[in-house]
Protein backbone atom coordinates (compact mmCIF):
# COMPACT_ATOMS: atom_id res chain seq x y z
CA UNK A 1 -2.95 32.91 -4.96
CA UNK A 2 -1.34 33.83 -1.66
CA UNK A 3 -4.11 31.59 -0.11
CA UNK A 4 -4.16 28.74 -2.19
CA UNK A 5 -1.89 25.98 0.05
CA UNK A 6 -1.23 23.22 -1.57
CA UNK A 7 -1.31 19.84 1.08
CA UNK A 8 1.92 17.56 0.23
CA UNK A 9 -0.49 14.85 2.17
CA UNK A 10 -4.00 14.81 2.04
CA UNK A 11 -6.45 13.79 5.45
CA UNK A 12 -7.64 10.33 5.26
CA UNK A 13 -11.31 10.50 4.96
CA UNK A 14 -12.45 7.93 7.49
CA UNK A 15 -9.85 8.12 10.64
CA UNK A 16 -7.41 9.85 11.90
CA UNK A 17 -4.12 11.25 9.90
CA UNK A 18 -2.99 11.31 6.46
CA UNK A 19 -3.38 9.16 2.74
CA UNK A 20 -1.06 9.02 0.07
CA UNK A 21 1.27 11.98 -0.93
CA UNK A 22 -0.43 13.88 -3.55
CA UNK A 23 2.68 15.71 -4.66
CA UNK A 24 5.94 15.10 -5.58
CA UNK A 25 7.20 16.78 -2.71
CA UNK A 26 5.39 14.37 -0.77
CA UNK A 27 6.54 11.37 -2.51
CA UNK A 28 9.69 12.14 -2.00
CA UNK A 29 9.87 12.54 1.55
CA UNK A 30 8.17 9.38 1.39
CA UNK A 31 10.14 7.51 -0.44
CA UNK A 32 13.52 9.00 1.02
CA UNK A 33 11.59 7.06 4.70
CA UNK A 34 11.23 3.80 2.77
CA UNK A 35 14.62 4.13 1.48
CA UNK A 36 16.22 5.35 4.83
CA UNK A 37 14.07 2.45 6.86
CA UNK A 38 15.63 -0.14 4.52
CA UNK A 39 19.34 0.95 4.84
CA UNK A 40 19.04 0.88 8.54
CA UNK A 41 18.09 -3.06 8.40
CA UNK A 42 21.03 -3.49 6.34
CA UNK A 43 22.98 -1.24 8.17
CA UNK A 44 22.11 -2.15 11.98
CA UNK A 45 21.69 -5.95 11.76
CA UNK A 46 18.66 -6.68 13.39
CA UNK A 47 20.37 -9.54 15.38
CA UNK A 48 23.23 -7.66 17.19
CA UNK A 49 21.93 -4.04 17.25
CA UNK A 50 18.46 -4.23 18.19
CA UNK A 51 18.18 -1.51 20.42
CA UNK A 52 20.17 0.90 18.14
CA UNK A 53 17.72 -0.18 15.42
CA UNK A 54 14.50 0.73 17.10
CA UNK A 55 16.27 4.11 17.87
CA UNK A 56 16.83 4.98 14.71
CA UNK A 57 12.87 3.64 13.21
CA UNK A 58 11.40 6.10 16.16
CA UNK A 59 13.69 8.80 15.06
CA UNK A 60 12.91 8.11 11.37
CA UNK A 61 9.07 7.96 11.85
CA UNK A 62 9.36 10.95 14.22
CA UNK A 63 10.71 12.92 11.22
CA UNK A 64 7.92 11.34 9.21
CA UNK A 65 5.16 12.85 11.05
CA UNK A 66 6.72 15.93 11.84
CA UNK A 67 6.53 16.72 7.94
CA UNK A 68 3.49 15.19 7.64
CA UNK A 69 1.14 17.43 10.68
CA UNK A 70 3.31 20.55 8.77
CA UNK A 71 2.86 20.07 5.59
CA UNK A 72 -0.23 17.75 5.35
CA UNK A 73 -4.09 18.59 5.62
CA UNK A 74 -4.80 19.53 9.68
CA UNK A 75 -5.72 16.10 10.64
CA UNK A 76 -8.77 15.26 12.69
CA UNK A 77 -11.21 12.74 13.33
CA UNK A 78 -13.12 12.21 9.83
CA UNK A 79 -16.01 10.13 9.35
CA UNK A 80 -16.19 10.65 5.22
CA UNK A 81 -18.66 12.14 3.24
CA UNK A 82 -21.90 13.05 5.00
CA UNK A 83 -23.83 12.85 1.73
């Protein structure tokens, strides 16, 4: 079973990118962005720290995707099934 690699995210069948996490690994990292996203709001009040907040959103998301092209399915350009 050396071969068998199991996707944390699966490709999106029409588009480009990734679904839903299909394990728990995957969950979790989502979930951990969620959570992290919504203690930055509190944390950087939107009204007085506006830059610092976008910062920190790009930086999040960057992490986000960087786990997701790594540890998700190889992403291309899908146009579903051709049944």
């Amino acid at each position: 079973m050396q071969g068998d690699k199991t996707y944390w995210f699966p490709a999106k069948r029409y588009g480009w990118g990734w679904g839903f996490p299909t394990t728990w690994q995957g969950l979790l990292v989502l979930f951990g962005y969620i959570a992290l996203m919504g203690c930055g709001t509190v944390w950087l009040k939107a009204e007085h720290a506006q830059g610092w907040f976008l910062a920190y959103a790009f930086a999040l998301t960057a992490v986000l995707l960087f786990v997701c092209w790594f540890k998700g399915e190889p992403a291309s350009w899908r146009w579903g099934d051709r049944d």
